[in-house]
N, C-alpha and C. Protein backbone atom coordinates (compact mmCIF):
# COMPACT_ATOMS: atom_id res chain seq x y z
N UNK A 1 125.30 21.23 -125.40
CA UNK A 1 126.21 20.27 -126.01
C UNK A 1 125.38 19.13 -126.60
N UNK A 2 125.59 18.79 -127.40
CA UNK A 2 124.99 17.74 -128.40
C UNK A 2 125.56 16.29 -127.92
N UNK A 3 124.28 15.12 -128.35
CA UNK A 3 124.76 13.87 -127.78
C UNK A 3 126.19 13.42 -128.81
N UNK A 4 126.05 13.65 -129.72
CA UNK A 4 127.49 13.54 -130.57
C UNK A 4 128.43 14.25 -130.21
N UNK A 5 128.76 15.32 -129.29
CA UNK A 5 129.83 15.67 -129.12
C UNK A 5 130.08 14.85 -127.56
N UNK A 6 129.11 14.85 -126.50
CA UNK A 6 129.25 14.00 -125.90
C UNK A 6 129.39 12.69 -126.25
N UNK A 7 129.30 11.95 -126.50
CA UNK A 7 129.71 11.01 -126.63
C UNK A 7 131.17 10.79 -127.23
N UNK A 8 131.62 11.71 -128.31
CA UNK A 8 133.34 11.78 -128.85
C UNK A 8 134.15 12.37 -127.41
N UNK A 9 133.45 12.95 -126.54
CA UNK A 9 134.28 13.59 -125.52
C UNK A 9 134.78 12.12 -124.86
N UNK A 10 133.38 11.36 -124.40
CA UNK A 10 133.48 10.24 -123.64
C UNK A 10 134.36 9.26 -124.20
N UNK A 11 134.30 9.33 -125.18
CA UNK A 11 135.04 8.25 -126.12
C UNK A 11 136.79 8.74 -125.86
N UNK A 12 136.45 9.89 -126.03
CA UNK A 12 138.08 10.27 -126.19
C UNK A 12 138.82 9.97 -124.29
N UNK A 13 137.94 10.41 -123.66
CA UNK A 13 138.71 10.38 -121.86
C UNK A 13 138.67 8.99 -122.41
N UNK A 14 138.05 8.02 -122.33
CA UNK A 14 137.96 6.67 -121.78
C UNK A 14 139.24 6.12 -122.64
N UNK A 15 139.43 6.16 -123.77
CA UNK A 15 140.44 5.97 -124.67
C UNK A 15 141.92 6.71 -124.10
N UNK A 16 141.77 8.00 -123.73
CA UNK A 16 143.29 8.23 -123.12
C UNK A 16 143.20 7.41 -122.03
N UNK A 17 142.23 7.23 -121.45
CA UNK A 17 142.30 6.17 -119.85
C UNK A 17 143.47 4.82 -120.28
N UNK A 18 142.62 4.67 -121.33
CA UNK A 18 143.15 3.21 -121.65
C UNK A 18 144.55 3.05 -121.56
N UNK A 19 145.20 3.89 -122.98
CA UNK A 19 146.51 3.84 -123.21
C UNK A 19 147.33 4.13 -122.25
N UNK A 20 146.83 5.15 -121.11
CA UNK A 20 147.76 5.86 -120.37
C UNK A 20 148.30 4.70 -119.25
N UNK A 21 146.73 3.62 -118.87
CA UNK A 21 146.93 2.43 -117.99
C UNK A 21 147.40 1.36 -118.60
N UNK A 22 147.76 0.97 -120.07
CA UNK A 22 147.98 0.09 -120.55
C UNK A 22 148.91 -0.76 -120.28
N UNK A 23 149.11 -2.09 -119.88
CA UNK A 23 150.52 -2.53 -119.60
C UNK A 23 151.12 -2.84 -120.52
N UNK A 24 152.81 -2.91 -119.92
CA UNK A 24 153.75 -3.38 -120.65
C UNK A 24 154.52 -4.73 -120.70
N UNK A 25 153.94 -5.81 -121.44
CA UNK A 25 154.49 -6.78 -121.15
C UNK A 25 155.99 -7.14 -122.08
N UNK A 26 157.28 -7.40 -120.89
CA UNK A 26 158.46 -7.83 -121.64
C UNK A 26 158.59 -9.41 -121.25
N UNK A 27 159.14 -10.10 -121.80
CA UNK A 27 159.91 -11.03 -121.79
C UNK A 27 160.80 -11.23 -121.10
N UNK A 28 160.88 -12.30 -120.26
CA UNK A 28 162.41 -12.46 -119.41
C UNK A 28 163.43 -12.75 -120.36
N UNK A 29 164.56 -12.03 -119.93
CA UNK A 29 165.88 -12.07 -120.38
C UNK A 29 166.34 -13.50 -119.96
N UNK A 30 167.22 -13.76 -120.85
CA UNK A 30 167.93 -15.23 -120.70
C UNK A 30 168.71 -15.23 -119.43
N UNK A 31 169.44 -14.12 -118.73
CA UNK A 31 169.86 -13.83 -117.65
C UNK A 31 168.78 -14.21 -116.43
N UNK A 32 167.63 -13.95 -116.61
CA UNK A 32 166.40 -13.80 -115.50
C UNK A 32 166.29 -15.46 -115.56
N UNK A 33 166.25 -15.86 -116.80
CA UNK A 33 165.68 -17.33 -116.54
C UNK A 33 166.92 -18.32 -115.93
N UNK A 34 168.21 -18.01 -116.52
CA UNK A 34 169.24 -19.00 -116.36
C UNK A 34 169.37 -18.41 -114.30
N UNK A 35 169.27 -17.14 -113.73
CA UNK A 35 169.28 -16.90 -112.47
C UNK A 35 168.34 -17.96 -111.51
N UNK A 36 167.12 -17.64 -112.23
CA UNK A 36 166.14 -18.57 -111.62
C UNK A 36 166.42 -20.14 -112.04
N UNK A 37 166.75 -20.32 -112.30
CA UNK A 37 166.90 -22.29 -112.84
C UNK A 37 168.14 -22.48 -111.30
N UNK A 38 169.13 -21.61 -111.44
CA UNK A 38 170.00 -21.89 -110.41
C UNK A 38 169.31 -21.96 -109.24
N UNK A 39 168.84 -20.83 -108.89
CA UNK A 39 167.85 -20.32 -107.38
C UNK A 39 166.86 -21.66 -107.16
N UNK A 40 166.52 -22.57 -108.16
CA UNK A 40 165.42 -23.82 -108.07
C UNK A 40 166.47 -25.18 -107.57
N UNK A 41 167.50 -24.96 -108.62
CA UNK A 41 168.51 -26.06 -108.22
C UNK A 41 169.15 -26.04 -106.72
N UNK A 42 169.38 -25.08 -106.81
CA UNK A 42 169.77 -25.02 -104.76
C UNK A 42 168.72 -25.49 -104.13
N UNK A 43 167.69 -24.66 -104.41
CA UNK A 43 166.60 -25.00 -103.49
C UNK A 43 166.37 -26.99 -103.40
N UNK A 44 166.30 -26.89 -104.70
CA UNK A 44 166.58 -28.60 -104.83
C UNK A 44 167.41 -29.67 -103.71
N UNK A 45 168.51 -28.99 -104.24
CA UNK A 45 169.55 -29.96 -103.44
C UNK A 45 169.46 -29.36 -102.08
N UNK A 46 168.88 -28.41 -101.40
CA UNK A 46 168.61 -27.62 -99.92
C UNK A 46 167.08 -28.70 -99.46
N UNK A 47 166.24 -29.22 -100.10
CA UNK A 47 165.12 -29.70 -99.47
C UNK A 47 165.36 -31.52 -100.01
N UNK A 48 166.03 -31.38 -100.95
CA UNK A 48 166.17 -32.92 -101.41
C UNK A 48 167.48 -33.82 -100.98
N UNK A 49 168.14 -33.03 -100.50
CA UNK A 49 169.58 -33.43 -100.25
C UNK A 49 170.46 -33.89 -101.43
N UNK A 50 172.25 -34.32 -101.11
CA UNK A 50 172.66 -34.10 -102.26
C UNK A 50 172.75 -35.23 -103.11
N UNK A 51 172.77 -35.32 -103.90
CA UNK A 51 172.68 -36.41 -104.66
C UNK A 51 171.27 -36.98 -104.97
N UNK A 52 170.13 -36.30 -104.33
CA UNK A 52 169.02 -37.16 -103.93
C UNK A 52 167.65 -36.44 -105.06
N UNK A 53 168.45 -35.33 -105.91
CA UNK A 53 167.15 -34.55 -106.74
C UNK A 53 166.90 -35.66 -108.19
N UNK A 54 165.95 -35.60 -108.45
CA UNK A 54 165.34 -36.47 -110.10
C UNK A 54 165.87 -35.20 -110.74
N UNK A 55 164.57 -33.96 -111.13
CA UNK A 55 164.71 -33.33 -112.02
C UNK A 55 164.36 -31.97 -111.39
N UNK A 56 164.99 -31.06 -111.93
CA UNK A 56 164.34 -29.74 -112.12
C UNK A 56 164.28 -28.66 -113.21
N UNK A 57 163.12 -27.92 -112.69
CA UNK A 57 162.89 -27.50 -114.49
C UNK A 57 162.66 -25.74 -113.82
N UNK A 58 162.13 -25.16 -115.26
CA UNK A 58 161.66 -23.27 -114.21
C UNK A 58 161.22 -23.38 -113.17
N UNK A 59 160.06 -24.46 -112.98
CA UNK A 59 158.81 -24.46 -112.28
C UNK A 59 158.82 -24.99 -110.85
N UNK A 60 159.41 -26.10 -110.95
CA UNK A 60 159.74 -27.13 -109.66
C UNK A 60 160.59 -28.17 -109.77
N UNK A 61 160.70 -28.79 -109.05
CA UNK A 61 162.10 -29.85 -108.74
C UNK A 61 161.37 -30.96 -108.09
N UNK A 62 161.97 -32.28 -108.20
CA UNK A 62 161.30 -33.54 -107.83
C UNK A 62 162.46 -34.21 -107.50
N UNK A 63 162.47 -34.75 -106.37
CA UNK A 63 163.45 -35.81 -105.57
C UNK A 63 163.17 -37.04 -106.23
N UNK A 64 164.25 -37.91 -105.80
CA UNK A 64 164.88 -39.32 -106.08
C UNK A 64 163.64 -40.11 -104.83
């Protein structure tokens, strides 16, 4: 076998490797995000008490 065919062999496994492992990145659905904003706001008013939260955002929540 010739270094040119080796090497297209190698080329070719490593290349199906790739695609076959490749990820798939989606986007959260407006459903996923508006779920989670709620799930933060409880948590909010559950560690901040009521009336007692500043702000909350995706990420975290900040008391009064």
């Amino acid at each position: 076998m010739s270094m040119l065919q080796r090497i297209s062999l190698l080329s070719l496994a490593l290349g199906s490797t790739l695609l076959v492992s490749a990820c798939v990145i989606t986007p959260h659905s407006v459903g996923d995000a508006s779920a989670h904003m709620n799930k933060m706001s409880e948590q909010a008013q559950a560690t901040c008490g009521a009336g007692q939260v500043k702000e909350v955002n995706a990420k975290s929540f900040s008391c009064k």
